[in-house]
C-alpha atoms as a PDB file:
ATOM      1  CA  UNK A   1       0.000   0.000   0.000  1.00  0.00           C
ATOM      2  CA  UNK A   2       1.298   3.630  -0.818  1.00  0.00           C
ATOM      3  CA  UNK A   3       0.561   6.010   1.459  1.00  0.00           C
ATOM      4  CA  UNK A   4       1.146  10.123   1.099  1.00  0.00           C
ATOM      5  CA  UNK A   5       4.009  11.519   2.270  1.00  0.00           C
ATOM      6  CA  UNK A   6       3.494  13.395   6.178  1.00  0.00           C
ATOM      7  CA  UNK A   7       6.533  15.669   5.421  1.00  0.00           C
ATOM      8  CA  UNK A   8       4.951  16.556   1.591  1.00  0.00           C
ATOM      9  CA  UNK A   9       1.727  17.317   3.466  1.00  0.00           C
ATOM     10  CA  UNK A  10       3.034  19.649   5.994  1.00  0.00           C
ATOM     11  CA  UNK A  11       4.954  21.198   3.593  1.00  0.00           C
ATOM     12  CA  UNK A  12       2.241  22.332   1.395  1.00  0.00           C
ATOM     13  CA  UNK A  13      -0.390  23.198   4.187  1.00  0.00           C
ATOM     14  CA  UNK A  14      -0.998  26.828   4.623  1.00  0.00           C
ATOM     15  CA  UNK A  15      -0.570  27.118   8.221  1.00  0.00           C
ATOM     16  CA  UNK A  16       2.593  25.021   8.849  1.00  0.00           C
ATOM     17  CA  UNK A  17       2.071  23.588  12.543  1.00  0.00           C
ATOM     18  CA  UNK A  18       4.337  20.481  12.996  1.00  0.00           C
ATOM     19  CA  UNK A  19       3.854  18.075  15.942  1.00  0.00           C
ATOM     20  CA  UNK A  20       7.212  17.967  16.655  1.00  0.00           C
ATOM     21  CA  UNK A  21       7.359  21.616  17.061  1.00  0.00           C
ATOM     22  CA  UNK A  22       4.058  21.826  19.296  1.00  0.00           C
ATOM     23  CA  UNK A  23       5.721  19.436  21.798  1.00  0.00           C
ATOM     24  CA  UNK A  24       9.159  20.236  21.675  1.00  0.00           C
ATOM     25  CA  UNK A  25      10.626  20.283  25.385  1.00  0.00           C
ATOM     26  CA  UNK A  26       7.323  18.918  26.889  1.00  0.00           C
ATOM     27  CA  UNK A  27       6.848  15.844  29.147  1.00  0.00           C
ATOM     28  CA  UNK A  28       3.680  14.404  30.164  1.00  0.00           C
ATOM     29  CA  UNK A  29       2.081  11.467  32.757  1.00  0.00           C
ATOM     30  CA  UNK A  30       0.027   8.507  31.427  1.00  0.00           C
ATOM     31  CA  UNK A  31      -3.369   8.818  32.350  1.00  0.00           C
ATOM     32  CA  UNK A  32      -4.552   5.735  30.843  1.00  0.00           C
ATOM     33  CA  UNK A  33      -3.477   2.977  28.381  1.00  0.00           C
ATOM     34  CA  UNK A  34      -4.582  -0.275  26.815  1.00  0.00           C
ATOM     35  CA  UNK A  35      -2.088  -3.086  25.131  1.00  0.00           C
ATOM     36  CA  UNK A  36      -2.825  -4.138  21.338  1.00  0.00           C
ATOM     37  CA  UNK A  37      -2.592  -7.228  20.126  1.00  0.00           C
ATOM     38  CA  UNK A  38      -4.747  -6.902  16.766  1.00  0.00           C
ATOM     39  CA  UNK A  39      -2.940  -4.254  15.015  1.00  0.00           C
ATOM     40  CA  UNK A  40      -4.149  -2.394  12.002  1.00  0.00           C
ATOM     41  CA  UNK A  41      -3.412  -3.378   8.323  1.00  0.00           C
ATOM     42  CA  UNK A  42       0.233  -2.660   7.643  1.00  0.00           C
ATOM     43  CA  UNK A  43       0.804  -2.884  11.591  1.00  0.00           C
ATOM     44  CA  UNK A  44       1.172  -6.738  12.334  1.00  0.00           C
ATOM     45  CA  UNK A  45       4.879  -7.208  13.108  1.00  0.00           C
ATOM     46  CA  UNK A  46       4.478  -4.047  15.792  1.00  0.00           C
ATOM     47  CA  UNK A  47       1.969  -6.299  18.399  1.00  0.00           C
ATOM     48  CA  UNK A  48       1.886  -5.774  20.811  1.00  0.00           C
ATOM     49  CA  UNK A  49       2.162  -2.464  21.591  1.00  0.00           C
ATOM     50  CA  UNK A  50       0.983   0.228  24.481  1.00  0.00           C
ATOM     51  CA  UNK A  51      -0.989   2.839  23.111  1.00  0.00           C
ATOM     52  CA  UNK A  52      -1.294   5.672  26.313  1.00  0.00           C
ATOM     53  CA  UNK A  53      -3.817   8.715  26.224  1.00  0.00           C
ATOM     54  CA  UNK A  54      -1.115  11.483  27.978  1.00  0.00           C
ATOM     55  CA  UNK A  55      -1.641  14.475  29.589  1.00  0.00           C
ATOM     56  CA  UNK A  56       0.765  17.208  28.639  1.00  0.00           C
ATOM     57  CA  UNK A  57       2.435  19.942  30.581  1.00  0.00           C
ATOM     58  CA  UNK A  58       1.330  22.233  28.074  1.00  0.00           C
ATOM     59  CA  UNK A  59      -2.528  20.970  29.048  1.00  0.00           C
ATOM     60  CA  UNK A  60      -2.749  19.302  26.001  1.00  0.00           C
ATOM     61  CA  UNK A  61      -3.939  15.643  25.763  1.00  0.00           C
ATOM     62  CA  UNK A  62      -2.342  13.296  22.809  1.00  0.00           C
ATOM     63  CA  UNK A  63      -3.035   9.477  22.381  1.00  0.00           C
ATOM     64  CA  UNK A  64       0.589   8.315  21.470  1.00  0.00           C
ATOM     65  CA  UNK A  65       2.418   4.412  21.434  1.00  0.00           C
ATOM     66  CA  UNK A  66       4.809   4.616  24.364  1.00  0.00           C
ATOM     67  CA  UNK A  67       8.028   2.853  23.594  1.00  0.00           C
ATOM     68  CA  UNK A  68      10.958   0.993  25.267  1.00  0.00           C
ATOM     69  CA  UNK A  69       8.996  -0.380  27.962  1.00  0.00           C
ATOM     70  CA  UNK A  70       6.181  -2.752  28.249  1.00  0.00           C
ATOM     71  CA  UNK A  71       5.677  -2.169  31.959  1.00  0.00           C
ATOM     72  CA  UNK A  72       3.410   0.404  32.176  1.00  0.00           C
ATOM     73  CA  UNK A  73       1.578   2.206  35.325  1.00  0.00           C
ATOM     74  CA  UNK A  74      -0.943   5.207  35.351  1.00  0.00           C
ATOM     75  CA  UNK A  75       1.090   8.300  36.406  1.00  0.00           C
ATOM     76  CA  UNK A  76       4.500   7.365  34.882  1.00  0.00           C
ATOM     77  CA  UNK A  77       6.183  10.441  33.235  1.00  0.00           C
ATOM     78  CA  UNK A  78       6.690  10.520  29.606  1.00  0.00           C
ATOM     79  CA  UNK A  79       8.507  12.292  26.907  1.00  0.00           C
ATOM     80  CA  UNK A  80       8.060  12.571  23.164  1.00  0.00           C
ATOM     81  CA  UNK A  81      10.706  10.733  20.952  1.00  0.00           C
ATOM     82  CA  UNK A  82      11.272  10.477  17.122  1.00  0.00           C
ATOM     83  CA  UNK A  83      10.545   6.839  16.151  1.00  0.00           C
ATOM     84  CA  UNK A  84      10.501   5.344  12.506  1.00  0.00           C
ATOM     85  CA  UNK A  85       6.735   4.537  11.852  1.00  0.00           C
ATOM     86  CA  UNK A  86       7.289   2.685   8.239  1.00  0.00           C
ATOM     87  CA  UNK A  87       9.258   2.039   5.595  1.00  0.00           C
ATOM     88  CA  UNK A  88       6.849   2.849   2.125  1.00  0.00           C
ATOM     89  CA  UNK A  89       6.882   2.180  -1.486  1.00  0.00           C
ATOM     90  CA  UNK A  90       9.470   0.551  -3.879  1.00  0.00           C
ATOM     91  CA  UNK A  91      11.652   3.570  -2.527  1.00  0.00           C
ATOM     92  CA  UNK A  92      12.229   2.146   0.820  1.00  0.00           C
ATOM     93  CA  UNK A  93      11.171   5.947   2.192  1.00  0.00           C
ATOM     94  CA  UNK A  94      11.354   5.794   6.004  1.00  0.00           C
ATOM     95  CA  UNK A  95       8.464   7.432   7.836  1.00  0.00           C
ATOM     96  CA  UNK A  96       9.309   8.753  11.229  1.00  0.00           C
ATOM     97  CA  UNK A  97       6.869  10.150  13.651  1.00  0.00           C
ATOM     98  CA  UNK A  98       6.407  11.221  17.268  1.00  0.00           C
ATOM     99  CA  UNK A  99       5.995   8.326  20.147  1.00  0.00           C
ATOM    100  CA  UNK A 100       6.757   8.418  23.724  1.00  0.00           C
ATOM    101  CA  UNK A 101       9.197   6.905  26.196  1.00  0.00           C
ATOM    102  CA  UNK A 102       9.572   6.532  30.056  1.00  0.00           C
ATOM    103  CA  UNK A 103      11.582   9.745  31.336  1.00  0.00           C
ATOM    104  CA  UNK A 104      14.618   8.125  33.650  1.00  0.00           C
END
């Protein structure tokens, strides 16, 4: 499957608001999360994965995979990382996008 290009699309909108830009320096505590084990089309080889709804210190709320840890506990602090998302097309063009981790 081909999918359109994240950094193409922000690059052509009007008002250019990236994610990573919104949440740059900003932690935030898990509020709630669930496990998956049935992943999405395209998604398979990530299972399972956490998938947290965070509270930012901004006041902001984001639904986001947390990474690098797969015991999680309402309250634990979190910070926003660059992680590769997919790989797409004949290319091999690497998608990255914004997940969390566990602040040590």
């Amino acid at each position: 499957m081909h999918r359109k290009s994240g950094a193409l699309y922000t690059r052509k909108k009007k008002e250019n608001y990236g994610l990573a830009g919104s949440i740059k320096n900003v932690h935030g505590i898990i509020e709630s999360f669930t496990a998956v084990y049935n992943a999405p089309s395209g998604f398979e080889k990530h299972v399972p994965y956490i998938l947290a709804l965070i509270a930012l210190d901004n006041g902001e709320k984001v639904t986001a995979q947390v990474v690098d840890s797969k015991n999680i506990v309402i309250g634990m602090k979190v910070e926003p990382c660059l992680r590769k998302m997919y790989v797409d097309g004949d290319e091999g063009i690497i998608h990255y996008g914004t997940k969390f981790r566990l602040v040590k």
